[in-house]
N, C-alpha and C. Protein backbone atom coordinates (compact mmCIF):
# COMPACT_ATOMS: atom_id res chain seq x y z
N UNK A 1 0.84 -1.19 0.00
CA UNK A 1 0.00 0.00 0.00
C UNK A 1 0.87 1.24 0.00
N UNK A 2 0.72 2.11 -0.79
CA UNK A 2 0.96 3.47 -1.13
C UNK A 2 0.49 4.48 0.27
N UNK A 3 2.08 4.85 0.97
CA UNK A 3 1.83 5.26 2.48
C UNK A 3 2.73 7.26 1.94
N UNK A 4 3.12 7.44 1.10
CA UNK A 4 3.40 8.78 0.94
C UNK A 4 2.66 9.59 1.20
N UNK A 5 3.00 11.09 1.65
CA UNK A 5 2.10 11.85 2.17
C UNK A 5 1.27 12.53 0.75
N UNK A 6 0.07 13.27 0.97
CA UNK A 6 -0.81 13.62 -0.68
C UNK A 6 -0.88 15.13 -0.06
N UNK A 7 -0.89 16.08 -1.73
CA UNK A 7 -0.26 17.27 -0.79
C UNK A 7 -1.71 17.62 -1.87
N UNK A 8 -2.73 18.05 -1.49
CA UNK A 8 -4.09 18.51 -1.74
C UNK A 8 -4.17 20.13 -2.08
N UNK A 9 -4.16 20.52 -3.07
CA UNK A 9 -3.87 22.01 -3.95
C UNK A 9 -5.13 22.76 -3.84
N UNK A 10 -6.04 23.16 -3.17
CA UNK A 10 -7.43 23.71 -3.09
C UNK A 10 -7.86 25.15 -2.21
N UNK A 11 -8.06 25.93 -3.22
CA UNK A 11 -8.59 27.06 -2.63
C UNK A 11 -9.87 26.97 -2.10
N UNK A 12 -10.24 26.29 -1.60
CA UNK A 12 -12.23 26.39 -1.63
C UNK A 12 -12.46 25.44 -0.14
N UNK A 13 -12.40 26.06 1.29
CA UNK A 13 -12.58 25.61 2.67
C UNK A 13 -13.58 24.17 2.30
N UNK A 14 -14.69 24.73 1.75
CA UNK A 14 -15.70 23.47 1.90
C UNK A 14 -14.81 22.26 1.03
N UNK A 15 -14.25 22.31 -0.11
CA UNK A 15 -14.22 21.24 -0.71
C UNK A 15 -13.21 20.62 0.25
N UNK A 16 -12.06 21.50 0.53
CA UNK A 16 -11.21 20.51 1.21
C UNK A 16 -12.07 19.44 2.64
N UNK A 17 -12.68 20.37 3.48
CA UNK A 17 -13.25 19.64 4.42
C UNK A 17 -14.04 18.68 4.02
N UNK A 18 -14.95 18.74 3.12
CA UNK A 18 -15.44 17.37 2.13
C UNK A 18 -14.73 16.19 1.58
N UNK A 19 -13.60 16.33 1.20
CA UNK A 19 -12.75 15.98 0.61
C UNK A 19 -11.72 15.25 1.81
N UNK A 20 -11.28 15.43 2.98
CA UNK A 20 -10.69 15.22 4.30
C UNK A 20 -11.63 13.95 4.71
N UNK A 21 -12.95 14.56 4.70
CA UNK A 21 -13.77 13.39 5.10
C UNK A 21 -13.91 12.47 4.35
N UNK A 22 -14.54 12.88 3.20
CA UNK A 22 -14.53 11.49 1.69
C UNK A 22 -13.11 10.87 1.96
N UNK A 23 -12.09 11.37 1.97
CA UNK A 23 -10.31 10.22 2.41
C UNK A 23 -10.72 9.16 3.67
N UNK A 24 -11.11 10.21 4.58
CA UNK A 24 -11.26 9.10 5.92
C UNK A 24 -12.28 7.92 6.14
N UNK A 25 -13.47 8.39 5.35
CA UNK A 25 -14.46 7.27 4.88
C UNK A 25 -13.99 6.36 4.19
N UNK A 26 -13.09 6.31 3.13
CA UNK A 26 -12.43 5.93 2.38
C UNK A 26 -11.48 4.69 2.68
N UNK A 27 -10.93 5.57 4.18
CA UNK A 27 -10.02 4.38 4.34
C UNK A 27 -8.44 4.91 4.64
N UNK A 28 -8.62 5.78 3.62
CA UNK A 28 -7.35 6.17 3.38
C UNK A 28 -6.49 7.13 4.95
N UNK A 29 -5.44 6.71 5.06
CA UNK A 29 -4.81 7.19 5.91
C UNK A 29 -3.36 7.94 5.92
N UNK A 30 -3.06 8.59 4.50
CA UNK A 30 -2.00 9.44 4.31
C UNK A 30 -2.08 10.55 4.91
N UNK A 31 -0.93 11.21 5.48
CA UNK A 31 -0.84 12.34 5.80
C UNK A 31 -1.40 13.36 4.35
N UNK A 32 -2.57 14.18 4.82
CA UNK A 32 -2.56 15.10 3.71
C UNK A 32 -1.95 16.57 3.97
N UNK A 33 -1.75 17.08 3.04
CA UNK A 33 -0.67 18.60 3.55
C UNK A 33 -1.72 19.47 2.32
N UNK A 34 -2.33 20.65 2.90
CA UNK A 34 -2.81 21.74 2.05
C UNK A 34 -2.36 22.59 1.73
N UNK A 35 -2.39 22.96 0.49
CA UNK A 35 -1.93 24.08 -0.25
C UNK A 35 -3.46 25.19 -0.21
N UNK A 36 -3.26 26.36 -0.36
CA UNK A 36 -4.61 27.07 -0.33
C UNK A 36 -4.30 28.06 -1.67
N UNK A 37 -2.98 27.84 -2.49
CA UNK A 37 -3.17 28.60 -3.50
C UNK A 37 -2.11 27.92 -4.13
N UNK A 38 -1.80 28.58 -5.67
CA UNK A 38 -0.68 27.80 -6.56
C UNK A 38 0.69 28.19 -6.00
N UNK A 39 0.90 29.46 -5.66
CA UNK A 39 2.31 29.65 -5.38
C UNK A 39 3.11 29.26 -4.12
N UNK A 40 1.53 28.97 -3.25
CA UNK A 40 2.05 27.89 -1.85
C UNK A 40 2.40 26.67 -2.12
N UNK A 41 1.73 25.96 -3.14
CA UNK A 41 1.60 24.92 -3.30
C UNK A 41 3.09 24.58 -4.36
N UNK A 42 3.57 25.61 -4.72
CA UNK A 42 4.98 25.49 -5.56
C UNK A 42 6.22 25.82 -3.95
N UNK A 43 5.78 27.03 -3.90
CA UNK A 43 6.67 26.59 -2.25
C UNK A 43 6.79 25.46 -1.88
N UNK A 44 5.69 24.86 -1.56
CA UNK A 44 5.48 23.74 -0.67
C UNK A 44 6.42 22.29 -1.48
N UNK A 45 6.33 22.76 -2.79
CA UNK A 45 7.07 21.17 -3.44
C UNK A 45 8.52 22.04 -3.36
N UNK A 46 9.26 23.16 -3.39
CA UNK A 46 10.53 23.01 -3.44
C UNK A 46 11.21 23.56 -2.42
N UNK A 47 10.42 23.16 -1.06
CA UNK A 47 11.03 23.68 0.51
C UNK A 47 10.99 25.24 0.97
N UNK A 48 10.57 25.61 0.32
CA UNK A 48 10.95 27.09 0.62
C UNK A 48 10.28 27.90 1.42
N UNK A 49 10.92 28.66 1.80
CA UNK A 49 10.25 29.34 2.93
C UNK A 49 9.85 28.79 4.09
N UNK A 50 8.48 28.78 4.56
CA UNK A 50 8.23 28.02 5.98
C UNK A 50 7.83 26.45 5.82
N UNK A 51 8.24 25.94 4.06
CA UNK A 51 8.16 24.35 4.05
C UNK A 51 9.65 23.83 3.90
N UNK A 52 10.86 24.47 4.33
CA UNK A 52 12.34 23.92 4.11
C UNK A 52 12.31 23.08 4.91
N UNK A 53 11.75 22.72 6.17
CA UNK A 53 12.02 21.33 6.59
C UNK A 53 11.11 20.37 6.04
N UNK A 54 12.08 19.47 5.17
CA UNK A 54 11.66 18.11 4.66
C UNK A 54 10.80 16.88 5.49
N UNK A 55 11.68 16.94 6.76
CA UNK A 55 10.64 16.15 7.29
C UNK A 55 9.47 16.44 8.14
N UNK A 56 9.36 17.95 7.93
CA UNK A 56 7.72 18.54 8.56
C UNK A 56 7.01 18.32 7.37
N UNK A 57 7.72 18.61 6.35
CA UNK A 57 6.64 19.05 4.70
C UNK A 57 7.31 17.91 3.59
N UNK A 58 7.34 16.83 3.99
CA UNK A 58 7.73 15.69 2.87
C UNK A 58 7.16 15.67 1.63
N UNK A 59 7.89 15.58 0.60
CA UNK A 59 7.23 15.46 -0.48
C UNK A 59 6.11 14.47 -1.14
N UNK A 60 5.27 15.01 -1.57
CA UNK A 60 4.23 13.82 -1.54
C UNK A 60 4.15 12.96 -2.65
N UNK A 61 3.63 12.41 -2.54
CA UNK A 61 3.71 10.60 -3.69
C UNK A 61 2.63 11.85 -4.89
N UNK A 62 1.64 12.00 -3.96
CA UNK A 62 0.47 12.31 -4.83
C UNK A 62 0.25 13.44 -5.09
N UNK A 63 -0.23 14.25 -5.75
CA UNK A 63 -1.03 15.66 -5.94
C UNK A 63 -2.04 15.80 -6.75
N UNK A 64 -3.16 16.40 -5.07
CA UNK A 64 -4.17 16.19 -5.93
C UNK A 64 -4.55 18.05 -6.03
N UNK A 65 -5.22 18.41 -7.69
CA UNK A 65 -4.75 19.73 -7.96
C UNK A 65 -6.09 20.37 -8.73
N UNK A 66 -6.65 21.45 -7.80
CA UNK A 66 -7.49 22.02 -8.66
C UNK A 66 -6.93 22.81 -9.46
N UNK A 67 -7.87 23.41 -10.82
CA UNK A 67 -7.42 24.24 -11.48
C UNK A 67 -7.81 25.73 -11.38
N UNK A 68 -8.79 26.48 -10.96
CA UNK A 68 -9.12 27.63 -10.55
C UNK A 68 -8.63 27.59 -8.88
N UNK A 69 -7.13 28.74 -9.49
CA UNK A 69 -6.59 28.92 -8.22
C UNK A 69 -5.92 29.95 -8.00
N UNK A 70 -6.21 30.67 -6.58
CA UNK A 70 -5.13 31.89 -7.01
C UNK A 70 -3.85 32.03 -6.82
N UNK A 71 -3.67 33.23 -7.46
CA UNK A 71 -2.18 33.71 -7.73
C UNK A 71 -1.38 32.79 -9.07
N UNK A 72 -1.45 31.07 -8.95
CA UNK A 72 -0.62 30.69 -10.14
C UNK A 72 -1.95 29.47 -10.53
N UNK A 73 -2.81 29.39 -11.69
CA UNK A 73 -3.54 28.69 -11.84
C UNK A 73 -2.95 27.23 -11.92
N UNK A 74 -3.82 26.42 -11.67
CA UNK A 74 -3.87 24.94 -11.37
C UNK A 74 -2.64 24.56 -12.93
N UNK A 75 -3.02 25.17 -13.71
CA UNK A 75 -2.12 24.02 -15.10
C UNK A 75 -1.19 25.09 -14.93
N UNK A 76 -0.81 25.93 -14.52
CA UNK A 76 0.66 26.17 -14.67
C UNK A 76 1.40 25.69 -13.44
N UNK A 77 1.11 25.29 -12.22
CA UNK A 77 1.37 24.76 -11.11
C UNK A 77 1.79 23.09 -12.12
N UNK A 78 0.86 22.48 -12.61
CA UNK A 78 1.25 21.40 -13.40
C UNK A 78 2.42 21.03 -14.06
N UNK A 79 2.16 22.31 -14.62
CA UNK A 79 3.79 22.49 -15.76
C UNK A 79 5.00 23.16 -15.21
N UNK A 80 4.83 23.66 -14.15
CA UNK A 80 5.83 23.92 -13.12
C UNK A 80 6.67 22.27 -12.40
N UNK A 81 5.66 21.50 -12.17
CA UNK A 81 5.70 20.26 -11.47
C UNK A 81 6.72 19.37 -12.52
N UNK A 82 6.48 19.33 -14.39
CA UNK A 82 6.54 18.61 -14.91
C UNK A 82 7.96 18.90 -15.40
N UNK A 83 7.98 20.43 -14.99
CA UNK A 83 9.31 21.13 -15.15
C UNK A 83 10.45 20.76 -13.98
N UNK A 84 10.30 19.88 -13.23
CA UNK A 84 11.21 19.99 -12.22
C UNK A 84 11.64 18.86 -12.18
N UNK A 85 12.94 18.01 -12.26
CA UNK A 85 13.70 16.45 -12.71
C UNK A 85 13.30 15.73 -11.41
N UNK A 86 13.89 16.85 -10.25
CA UNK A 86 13.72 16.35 -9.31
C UNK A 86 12.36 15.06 -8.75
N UNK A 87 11.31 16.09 -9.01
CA UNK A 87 9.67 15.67 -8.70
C UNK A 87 8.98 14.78 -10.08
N UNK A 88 8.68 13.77 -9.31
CA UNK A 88 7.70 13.01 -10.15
C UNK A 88 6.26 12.41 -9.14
N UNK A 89 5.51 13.29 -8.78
CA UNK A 89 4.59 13.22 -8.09
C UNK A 89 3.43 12.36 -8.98
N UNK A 90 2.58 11.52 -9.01
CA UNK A 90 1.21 11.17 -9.39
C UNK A 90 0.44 12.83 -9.49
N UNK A 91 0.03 13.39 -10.38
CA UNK A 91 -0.95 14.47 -10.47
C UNK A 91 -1.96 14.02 -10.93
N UNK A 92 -3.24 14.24 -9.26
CA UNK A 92 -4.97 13.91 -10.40
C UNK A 92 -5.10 15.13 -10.20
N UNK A 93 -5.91 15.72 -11.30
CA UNK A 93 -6.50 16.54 -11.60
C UNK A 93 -8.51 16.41 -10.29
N UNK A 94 -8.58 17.58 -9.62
CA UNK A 94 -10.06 17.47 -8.92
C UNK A 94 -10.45 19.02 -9.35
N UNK A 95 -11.45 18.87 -10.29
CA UNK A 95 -11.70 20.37 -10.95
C UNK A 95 -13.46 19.88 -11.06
N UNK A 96 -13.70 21.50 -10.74
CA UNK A 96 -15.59 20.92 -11.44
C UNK A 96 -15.60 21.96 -13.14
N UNK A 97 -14.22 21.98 -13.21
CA UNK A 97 -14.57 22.00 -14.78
C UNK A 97 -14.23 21.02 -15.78
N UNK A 98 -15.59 21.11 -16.57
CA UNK A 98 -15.74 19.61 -17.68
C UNK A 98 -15.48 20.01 -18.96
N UNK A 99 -14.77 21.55 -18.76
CA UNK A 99 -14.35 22.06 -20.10
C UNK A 99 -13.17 20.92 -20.94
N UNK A 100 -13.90 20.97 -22.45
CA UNK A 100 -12.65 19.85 -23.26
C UNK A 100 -11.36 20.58 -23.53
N UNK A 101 -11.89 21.81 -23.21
CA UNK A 101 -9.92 22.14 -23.27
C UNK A 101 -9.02 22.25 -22.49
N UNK A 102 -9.76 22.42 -21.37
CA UNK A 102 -8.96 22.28 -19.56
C UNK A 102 -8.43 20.68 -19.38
N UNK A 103 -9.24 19.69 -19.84
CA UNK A 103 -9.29 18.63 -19.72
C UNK A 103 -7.92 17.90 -20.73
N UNK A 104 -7.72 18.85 -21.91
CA UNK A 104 -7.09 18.58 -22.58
C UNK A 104 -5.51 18.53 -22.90
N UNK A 105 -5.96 20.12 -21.67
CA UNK A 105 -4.36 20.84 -21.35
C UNK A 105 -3.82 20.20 -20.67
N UNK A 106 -4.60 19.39 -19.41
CA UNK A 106 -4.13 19.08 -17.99
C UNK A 106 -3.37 17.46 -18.74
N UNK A 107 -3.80 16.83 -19.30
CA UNK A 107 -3.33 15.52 -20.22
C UNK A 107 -2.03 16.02 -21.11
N UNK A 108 -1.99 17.26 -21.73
CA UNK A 108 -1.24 17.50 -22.31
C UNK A 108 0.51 17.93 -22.00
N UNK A 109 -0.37 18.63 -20.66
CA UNK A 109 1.01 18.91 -19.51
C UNK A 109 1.22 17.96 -18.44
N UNK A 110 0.87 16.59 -18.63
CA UNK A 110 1.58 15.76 -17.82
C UNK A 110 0.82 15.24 -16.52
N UNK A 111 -0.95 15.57 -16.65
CA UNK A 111 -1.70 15.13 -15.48
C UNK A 111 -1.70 13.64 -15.35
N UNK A 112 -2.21 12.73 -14.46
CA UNK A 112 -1.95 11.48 -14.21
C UNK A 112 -3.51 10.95 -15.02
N UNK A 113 -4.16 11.97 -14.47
CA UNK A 113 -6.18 11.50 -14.17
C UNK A 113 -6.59 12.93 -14.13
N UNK A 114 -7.74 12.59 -14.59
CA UNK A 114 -8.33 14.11 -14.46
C UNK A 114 -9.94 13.46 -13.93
N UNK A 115 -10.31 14.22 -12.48
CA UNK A 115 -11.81 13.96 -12.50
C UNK A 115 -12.09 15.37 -11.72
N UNK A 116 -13.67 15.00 -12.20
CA UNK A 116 -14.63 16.21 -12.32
C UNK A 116 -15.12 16.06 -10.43
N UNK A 117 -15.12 16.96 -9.91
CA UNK A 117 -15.41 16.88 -8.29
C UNK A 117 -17.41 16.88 -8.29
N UNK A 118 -17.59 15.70 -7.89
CA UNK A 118 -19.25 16.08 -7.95
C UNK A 118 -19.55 16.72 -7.20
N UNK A 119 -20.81 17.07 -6.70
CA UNK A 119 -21.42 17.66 -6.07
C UNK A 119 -22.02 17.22 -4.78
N UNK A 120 -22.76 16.16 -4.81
CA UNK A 120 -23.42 15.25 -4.10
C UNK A 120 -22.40 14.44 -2.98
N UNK A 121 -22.12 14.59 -1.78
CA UNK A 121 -21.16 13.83 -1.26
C UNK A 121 -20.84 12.44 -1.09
N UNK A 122 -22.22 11.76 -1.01
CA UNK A 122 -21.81 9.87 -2.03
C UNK A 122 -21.07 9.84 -2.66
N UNK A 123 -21.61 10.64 -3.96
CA UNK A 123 -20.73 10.41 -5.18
C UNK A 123 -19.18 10.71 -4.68
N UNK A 124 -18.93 11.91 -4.44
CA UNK A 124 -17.53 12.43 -3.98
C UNK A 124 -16.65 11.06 -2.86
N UNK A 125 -17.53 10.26 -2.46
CA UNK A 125 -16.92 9.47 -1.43
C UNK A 125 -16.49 7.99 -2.13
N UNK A 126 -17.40 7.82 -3.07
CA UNK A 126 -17.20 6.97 -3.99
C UNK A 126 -16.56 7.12 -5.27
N UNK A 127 -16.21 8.58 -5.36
CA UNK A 127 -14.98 8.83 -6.09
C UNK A 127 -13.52 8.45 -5.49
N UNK A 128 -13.46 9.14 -4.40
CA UNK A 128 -12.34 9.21 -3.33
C UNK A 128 -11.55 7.82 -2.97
N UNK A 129 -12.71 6.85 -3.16
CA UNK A 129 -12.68 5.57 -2.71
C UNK A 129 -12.27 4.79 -3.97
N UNK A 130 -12.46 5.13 -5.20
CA UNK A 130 -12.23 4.49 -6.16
C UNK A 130 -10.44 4.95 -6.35
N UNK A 131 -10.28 6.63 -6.39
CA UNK A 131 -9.17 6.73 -6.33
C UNK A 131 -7.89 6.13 -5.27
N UNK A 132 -8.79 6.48 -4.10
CA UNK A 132 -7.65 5.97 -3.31
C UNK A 132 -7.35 3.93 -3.60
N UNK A 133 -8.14 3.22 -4.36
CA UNK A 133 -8.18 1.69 -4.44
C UNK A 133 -7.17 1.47 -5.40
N UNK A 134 -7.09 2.46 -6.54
CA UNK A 134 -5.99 2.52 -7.34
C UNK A 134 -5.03 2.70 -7.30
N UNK A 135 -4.96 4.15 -6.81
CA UNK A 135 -3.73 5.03 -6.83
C UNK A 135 -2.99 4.90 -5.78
N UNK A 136 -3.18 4.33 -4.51
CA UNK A 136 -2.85 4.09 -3.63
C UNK A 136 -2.62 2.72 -3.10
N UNK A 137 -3.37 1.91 -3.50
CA UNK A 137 -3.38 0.35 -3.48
C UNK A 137 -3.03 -0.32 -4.74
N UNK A 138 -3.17 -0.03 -5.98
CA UNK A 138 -3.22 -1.10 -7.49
C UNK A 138 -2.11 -0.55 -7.93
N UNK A 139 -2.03 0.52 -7.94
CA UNK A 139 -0.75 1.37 -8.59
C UNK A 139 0.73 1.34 -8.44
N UNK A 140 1.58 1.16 -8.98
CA UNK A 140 3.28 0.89 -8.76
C UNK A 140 3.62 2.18 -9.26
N UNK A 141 3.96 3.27 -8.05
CA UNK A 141 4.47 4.73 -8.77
C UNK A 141 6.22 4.48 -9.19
N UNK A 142 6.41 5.33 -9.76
CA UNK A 142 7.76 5.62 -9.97
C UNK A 142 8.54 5.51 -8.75
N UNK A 143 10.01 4.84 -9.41
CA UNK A 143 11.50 5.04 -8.04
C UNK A 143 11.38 6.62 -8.41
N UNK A 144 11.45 6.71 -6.86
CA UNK A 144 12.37 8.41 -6.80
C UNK A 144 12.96 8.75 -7.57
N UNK A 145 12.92 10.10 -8.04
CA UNK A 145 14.16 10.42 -9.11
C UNK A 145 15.25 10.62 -8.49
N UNK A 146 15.86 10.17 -7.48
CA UNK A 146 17.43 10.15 -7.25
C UNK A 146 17.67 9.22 -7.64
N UNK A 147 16.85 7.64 -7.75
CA UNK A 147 17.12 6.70 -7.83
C UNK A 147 17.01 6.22 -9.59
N UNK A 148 16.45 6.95 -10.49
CA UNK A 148 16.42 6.59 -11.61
C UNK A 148 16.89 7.88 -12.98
N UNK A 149 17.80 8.66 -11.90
CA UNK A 149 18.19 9.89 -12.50
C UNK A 149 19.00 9.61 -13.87
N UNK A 150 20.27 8.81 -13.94
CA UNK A 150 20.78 8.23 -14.66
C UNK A 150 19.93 8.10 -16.19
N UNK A 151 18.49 7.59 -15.63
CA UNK A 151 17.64 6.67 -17.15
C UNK A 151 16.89 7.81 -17.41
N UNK A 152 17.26 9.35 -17.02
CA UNK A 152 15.65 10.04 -17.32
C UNK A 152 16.85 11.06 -18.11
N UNK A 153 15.43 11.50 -18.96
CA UNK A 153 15.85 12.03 -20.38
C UNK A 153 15.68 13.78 -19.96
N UNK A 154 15.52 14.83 -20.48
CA UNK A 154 15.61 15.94 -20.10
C UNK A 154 13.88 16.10 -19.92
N UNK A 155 13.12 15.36 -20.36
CA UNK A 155 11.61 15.23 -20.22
C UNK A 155 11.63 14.26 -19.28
N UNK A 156 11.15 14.69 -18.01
CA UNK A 156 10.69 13.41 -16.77
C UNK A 156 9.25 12.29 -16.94
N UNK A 157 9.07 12.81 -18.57
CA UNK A 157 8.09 11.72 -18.32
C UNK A 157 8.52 10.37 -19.70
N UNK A 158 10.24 11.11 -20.09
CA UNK A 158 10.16 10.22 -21.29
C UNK A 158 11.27 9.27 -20.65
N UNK A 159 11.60 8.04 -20.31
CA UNK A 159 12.33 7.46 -19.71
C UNK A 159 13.13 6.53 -20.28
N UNK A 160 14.78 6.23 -20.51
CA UNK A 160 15.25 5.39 -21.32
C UNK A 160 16.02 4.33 -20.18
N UNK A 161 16.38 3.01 -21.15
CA UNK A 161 17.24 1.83 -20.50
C UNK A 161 18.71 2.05 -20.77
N UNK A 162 18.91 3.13 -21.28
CA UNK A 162 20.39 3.72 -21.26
C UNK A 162 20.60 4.87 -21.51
N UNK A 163 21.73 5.15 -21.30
CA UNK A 163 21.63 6.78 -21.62
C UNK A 163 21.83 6.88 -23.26
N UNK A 164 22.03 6.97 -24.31
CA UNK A 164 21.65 6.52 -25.57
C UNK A 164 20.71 6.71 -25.69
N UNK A 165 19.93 7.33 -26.17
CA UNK A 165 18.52 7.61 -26.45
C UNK A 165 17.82 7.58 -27.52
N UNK A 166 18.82 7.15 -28.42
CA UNK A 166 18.46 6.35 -30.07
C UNK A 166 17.75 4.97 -29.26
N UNK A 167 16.86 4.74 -30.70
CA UNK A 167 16.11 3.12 -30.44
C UNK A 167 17.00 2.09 -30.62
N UNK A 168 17.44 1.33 -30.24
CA UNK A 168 18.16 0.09 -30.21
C UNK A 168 18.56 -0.27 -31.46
N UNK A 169 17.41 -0.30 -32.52
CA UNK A 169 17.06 -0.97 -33.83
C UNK A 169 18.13 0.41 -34.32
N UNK A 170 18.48 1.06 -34.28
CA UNK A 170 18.80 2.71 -34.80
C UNK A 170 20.24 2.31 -34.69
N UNK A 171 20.33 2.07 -33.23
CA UNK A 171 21.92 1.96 -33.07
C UNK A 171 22.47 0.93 -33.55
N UNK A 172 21.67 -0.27 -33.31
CA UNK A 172 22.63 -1.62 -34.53
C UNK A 172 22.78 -1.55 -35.83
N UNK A 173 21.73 -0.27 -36.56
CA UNK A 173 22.10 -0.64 -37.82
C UNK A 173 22.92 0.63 -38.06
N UNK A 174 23.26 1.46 -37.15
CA UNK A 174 24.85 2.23 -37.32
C UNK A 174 25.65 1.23 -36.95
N UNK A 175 25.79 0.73 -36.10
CA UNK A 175 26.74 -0.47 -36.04
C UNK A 175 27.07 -0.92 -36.64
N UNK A 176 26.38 -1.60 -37.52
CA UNK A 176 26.21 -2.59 -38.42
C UNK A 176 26.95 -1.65 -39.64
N UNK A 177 26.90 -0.71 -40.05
CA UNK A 177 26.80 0.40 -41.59
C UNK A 177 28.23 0.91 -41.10
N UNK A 178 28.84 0.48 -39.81
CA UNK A 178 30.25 1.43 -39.70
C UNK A 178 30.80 0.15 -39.78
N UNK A 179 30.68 -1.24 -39.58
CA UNK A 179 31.18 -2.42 -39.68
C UNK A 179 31.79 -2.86 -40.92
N UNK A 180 30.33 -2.45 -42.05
CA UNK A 180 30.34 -2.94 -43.21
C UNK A 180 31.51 -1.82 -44.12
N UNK A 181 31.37 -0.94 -43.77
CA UNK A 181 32.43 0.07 -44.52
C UNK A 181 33.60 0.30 -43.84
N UNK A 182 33.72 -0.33 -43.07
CA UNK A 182 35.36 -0.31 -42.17
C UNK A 182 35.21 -1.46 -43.35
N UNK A 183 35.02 -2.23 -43.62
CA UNK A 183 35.71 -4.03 -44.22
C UNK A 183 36.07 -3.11 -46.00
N UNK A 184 34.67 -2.52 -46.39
CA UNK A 184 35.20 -2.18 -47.61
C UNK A 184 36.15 -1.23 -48.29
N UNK A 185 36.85 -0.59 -46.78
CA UNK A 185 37.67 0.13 -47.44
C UNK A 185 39.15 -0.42 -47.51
């Protein structure tokens, strides 16, 4: 089971307290850490300020991230995240917008999941519950990036088995084409 702390990105008192409870109904028992805006919530992932101690403000496995937020909106907080080698957090997307282009961006810049926050608190609990069964229980996240720094490409989400970053098939048949013309000359 997936025991990292989930660092919850939400400007909006009620949802979080909804959302606190839907986890605990749930089951789920991670430390959650709140952000109440984007530029806390960028503090908060690179220590700074009153989050520099690591082990008060650990980095979290998960982030879960609305997108109407102030000061740095939800998808640039994203692409801030996707921008950093260091961090490879799980990002779901919890937005009650069902816009196809919000939806589109957040996929485009590197979200994990994107769901729509209902309304009705069942539903929300039986969202919560579905996520946490996955993402927390079914799911195999990424080694740390200290630990797989070596295999990662200047994009943290494009990952190679060597540093070589030609396709295999690419490099044998240079191999192969510097072999054959070393013999014929």
């Amino acid at each position: 089971m997936f025991t990292n702390p989930i660092l919850l990105i939400e400007d909006e008192e009620n949802d979080v307290f909804f959302l606190k409870r839907a986890m605990t109904k749930a089951g789920m028992t991670n430390q959650v850490f709140v952000a109440c805006d984007g530029q806390q919530a960028i503090d908060y992932l690179q220590g700074a300020g009153k989050f520099a101690e690591r082990e008060r403000f650990p980095l979290p496995g998960i982030v879960l991230l609305d997108l109407k937020l102030p000061l740095v909106m939800g998808l640039d907080v994203l692409k801030w995240i996707r921008q950093q080698s260091g961090l490879a957090p799980i990002v779901i997307i919890l937005s009650s917008s069902r816009e196809e282009r919000d939806i589109a961006e957040a996929y485009r810049l590197g979200a994990n999941a994107y769901l729509v926050k209902p309304v009705e608190p069942t539903k929300l609990e039986a969202m919560v519950k579905a996520m946490s069964t996955f993402w927390l229980t079914q799911n195999t996240p990424p080694p740390a990036a200290s630990e797989s720094r070596e295999e990662t490409f200047a994009d943290p989400q494009l990952r190679f088995f060597d540093k070589d970053w030609r396709p295999a098939q690419t490099r044998a048949l240079e191999h192969a084409t510097q072999h054959s013309s070393g013999r014929a000359q």
